[in-house]
Structure formats: C-alpha cells, structure tokens
C-alpha atoms as a PDB file:
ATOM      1  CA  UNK A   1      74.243-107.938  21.093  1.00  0.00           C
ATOM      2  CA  UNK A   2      70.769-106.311  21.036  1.00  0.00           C
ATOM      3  CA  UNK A   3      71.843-103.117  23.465  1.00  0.00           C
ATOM      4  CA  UNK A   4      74.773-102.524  21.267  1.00  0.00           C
ATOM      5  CA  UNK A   5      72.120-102.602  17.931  1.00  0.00           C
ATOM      6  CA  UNK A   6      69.736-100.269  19.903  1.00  0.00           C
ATOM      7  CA  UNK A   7      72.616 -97.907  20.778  1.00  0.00           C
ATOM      8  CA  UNK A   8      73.841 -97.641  17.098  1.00  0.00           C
ATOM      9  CA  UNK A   9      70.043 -97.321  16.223  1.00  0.00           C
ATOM     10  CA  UNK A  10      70.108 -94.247  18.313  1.00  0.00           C
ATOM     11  CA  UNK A  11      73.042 -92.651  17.238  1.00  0.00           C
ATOM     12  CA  UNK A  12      72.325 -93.526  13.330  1.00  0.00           C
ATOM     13  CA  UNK A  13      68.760 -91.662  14.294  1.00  0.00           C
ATOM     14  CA  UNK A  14      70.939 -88.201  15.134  1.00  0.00           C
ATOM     15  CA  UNK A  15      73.129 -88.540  12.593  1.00  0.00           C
ATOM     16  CA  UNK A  16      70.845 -88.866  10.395  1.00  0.00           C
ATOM     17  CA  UNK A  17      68.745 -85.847  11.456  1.00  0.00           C
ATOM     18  CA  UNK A  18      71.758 -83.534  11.651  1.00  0.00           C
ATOM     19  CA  UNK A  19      73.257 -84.785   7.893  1.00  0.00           C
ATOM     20  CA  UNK A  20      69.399 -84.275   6.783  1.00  0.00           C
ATOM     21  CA  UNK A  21      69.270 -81.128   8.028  1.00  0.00           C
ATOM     22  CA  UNK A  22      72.726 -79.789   6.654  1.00  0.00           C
ATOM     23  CA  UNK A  23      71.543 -81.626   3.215  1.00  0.00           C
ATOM     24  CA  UNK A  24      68.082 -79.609   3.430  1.00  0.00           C
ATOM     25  CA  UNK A  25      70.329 -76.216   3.713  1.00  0.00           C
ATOM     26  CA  UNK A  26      72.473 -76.621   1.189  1.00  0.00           C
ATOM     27  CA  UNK A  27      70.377 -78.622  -1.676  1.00  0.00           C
ATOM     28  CA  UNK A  28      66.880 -78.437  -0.122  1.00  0.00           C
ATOM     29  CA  UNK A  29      64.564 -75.864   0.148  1.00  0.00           C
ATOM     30  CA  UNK A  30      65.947 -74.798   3.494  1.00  0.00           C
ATOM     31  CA  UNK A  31      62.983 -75.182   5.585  1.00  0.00           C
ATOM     32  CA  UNK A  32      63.487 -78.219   7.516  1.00  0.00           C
ATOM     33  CA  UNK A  33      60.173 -79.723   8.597  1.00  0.00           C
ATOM     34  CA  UNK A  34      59.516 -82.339  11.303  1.00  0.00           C
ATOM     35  CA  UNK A  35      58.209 -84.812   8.450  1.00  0.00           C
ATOM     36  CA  UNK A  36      61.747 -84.526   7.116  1.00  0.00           C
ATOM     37  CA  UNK A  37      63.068 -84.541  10.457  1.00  0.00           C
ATOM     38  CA  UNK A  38      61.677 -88.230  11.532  1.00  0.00           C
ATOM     39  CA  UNK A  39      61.916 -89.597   8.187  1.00  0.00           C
ATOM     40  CA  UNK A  40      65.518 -88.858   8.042  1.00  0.00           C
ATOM     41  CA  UNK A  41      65.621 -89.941  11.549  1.00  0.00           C
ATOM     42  CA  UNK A  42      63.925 -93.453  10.752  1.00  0.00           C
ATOM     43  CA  UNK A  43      66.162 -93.980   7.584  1.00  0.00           C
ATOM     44  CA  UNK A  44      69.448 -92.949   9.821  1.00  0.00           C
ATOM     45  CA  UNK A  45      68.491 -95.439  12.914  1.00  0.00           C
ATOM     46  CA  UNK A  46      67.718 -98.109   9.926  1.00  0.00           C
ATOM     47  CA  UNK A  47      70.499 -97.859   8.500  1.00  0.00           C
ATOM     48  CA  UNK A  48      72.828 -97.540  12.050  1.00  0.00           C
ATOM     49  CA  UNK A  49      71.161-100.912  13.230  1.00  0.00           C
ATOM     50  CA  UNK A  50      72.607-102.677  10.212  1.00  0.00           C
ATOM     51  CA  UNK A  51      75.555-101.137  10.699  1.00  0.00           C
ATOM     52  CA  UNK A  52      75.808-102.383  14.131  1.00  0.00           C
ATOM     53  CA  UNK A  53      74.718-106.004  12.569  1.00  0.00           C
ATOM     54  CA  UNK A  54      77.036-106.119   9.730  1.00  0.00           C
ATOM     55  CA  UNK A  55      79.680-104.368  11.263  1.00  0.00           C
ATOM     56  CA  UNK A  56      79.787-101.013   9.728  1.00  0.00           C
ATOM     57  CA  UNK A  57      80.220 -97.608  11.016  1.00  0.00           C
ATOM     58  CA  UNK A  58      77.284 -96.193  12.582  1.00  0.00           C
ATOM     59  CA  UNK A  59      78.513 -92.486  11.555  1.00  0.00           C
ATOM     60  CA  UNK A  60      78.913 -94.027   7.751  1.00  0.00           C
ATOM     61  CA  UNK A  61      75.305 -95.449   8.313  1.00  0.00           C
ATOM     62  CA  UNK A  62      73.605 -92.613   9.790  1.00  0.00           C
ATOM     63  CA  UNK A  63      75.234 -90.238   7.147  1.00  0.00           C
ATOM     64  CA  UNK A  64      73.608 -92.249   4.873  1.00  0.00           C
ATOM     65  CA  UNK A  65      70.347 -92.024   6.281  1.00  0.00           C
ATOM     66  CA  UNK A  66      70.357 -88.489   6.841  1.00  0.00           C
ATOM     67  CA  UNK A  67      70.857 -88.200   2.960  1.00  0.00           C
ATOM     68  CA  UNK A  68      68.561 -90.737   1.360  1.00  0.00           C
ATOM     69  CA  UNK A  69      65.935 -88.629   1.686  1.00  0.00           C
ATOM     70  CA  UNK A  70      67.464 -85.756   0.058  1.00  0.00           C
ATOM     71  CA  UNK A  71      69.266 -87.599  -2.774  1.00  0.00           C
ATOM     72  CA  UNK A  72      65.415 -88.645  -3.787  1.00  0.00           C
ATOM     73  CA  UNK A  73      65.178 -85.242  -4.189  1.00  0.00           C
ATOM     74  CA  UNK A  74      67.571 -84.785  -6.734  1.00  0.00           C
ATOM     75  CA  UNK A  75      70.672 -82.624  -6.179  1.00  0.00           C
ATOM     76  CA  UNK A  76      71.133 -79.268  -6.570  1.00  0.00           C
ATOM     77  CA  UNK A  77      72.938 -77.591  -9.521  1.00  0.00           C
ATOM     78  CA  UNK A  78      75.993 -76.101  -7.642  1.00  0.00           C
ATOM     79  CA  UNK A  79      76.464 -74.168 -10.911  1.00  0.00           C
ATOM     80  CA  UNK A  80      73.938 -71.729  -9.781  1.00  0.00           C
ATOM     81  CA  UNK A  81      74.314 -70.234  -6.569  1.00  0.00           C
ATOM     82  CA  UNK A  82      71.776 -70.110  -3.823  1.00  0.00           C
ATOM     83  CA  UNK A  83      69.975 -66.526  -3.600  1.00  0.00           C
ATOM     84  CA  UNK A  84      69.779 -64.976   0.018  1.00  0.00           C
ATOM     85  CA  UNK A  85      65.968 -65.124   1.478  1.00  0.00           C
ATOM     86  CA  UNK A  86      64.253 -62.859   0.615  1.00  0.00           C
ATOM     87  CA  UNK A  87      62.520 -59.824   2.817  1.00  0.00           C
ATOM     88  CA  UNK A  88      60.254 -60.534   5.255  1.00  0.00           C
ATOM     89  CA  UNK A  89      57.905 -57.973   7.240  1.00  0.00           C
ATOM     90  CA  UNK A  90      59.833 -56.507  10.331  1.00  0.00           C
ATOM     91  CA  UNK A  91      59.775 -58.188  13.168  1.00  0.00           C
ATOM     92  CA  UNK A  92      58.958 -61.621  12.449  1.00  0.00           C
ATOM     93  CA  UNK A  93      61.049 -64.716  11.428  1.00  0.00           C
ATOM     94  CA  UNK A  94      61.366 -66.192   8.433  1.00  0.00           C
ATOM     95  CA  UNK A  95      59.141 -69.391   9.656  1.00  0.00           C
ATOM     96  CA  UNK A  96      56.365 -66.828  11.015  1.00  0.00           C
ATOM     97  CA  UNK A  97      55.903 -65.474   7.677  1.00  0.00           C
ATOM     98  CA  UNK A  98      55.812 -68.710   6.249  1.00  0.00           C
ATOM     99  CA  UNK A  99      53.139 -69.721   8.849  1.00  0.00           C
ATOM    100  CA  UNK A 100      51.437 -66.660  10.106  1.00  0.00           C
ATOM    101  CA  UNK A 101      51.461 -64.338   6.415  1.00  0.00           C
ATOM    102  CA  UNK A 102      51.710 -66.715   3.550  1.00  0.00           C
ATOM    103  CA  UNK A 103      50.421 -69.705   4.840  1.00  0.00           C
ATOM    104  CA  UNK A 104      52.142 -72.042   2.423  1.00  0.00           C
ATOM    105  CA  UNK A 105      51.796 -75.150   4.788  1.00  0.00           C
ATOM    106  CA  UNK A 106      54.454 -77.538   4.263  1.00  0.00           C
ATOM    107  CA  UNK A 107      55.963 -79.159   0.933  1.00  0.00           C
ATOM    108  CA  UNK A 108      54.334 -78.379  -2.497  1.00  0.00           C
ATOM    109  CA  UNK A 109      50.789 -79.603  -0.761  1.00  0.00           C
ATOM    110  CA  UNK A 110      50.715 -76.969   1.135  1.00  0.00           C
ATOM    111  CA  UNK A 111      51.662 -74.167  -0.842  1.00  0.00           C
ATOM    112  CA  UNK A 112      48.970 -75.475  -3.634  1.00  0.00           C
ATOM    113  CA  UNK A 113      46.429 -75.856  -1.250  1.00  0.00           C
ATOM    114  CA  UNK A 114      46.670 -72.423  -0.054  1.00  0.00           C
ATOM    115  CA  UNK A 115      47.060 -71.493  -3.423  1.00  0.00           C
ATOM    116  CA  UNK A 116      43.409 -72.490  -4.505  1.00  0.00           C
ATOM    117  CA  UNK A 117      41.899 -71.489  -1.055  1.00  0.00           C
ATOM    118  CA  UNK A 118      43.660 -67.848  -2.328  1.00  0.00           C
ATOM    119  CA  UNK A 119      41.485 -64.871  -2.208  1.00  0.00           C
ATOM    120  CA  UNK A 120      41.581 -61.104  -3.214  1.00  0.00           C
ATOM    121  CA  UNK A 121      40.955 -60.966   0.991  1.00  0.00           C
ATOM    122  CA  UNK A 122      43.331 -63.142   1.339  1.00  0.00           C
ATOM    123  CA  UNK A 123      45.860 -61.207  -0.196  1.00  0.00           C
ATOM    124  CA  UNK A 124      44.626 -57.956   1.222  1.00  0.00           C
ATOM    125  CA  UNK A 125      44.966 -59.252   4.975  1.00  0.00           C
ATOM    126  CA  UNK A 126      48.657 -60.317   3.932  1.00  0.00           C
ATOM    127  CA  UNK A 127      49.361 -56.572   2.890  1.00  0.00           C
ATOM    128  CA  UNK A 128      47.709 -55.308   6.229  1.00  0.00           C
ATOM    129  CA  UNK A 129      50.472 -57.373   7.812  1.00  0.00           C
ATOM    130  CA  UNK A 130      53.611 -55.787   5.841  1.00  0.00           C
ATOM    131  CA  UNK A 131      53.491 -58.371   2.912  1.00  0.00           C
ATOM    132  CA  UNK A 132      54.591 -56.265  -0.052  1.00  0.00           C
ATOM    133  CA  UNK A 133      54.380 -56.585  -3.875  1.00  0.00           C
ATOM    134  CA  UNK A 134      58.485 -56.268  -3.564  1.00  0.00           C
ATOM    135  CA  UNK A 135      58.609 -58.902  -1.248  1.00  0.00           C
ATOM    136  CA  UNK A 136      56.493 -61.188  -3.080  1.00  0.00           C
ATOM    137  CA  UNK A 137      58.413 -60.967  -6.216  1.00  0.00           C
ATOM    138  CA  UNK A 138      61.569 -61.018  -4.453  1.00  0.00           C
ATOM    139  CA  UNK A 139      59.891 -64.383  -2.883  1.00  0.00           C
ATOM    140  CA  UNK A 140      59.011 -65.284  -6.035  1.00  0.00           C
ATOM    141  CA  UNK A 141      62.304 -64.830  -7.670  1.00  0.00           C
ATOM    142  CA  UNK A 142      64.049 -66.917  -4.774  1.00  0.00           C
ATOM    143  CA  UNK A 143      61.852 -69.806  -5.665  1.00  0.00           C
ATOM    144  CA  UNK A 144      62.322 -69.376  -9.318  1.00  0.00           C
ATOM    145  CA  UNK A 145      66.011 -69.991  -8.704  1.00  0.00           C
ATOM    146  CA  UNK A 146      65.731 -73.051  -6.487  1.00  0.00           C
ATOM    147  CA  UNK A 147      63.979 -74.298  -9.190  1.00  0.00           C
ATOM    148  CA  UNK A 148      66.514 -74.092 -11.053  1.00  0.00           C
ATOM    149  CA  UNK A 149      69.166 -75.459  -9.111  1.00  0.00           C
ATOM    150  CA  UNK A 150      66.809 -78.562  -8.666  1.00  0.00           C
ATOM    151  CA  UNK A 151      64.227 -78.846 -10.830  1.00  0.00           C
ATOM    152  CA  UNK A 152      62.784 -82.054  -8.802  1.00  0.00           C
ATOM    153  CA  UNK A 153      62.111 -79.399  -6.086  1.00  0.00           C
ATOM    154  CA  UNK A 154      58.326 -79.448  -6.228  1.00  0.00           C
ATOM    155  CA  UNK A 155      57.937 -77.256  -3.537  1.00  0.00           C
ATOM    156  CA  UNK A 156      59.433 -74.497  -4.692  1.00  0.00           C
ATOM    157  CA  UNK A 157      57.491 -74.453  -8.044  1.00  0.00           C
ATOM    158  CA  UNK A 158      54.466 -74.617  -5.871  1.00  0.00           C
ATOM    159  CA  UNK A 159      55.785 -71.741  -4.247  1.00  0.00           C
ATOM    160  CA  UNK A 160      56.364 -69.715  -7.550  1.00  0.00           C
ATOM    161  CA  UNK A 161      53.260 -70.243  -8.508  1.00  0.00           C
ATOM    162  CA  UNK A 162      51.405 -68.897  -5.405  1.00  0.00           C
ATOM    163  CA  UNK A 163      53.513 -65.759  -5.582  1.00  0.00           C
ATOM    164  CA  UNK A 164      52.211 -65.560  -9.292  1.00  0.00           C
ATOM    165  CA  UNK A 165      48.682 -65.717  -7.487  1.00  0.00           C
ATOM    166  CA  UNK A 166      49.227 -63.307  -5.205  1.00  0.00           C
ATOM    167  CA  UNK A 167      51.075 -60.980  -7.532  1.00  0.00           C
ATOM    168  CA  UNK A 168      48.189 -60.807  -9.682  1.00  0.00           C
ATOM    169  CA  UNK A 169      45.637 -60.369  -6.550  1.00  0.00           C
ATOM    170  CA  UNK A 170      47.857 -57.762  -5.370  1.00  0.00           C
ATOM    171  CA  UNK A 171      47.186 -55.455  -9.157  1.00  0.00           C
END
C-alpha cells in the first residue's frame, strides 16, 4: 500500500545517496556536493517507489539511483589510476582550500567563474595564505589526470585551466 511505497521511497533515497557518493569517489571528481547529494537522492527514492510498485528490490532500485547520475557522467578509465590529492596549505582541509583559497565554487561553473573573476590580487592573497606554485601544479596535474580517466569530467578541465591561470599570475 501507500506506507509501504513511502518507506521504499525512503530507503531508495539513502541508498541512493550512499552508492552516489561511493560512485563520486571512485569515478567522480571526489568532491561530493549537496547538488549531487539530493539529485542522487531524488533519482534513488524514484526509483525505490517503483520498486515498491512493481515489486522490485528497493536496494536494486536505490543502487540504481545512486548511479544514474554518475553513469551520465561517463565512467572512468580504470586503466589509469587515480593520483593522490594533492598538497594543501597546513592546517586546513581539503574542502577549506577548495572554499576558503581557491574558490573554485562547485562543478565546472564554478571553477570558470572564478577563473574570469581571477586577478594578479587574487592570486597574491592565495600565496599569503600558503598556496604555492608547487601546489598549484601539483593541483593542476591531479586534474589533468582525471581528465583523463574521464574525459566527460568537465569539472576537472575547468579546474586545469584555472591552475593554468593562476600559474601564469603566479610568474
């Protein structure tokens, strides 16, 4: 009945948020944003409700869910390993720097919107905080790889590119 379609709407919801995350670590870009979080969360309660409907597992549903999202994204090339991250300034996580330092924003948007805001002060005020040219190459490098272990990851040429920006502020 309806409780029992709510109920597998529910659970489809968290399975679907935990298989999106795991699917962001391993073929995503490893920065799981909220965005992500409620779409996969949407797709994974969708999907459980029909599952409840047509009789169908709600885990098999919500995995499902959880992965749409990430198969649009393309799979990653498992041929080419995934580099550790990179440095980061001391004492600060990696989402910090991301937020506080770099200020890519979220998805490629974000990282070419900060990209054309980018100034020479910009850059200056991210070396004030511990932002070196090492790290931003080594940044740059780690994007250059996801890139090409999925080349439909638009975020992380985005992200190349602003390093390439800074990189050149930085001379």
């Amino acid at each position: 009945g309806p409780a029992a379609i709510l109920c597998a709407a529910g659970a489809g919801a968290v399975i679907g948020v935990g298989v999106g995350f795991v699917a962001d670590q391993i073929w995503g870009d490893g920065c799981y944003s909220l965005e992500e979080g409620l779409s996969d969360a949407a797709l994974g309660a969708a999907y459980g409700s029909l599952g409840a409907v047509y009789g169908v597992g709600v885990g098999a549903t919500g995995v499902a869910g959880g992965l749409t999202d990430d198969l649009a994204k393309g799979i990653a090339n498992l041929g080419i390993p995934k580099l550790p991250p990179p440095t980061i300034p001391t004492g600060m996580t990696q989402s910090q720097f991301g937020k506080d330092i770099v200020q890519w924003g979220q998805k490629a948007e974000g990282a070419l919107a900060r990209n054309s805001s980018l100034t020479s002060n910009a850059v200056q005020q991210m070396q004030s905080q511990g932002f070196t040219r090492d790290m931003a190459i080594q940044w740059r490098n780690f994007y250059t790889n996801e890139l090409s272990r999925n080349p439909n990851n638009m975020a992380a040429a985005a992200r190349v590119e602003l390093m390439n920006s800074i990189l050149k502020l930085m001379e």
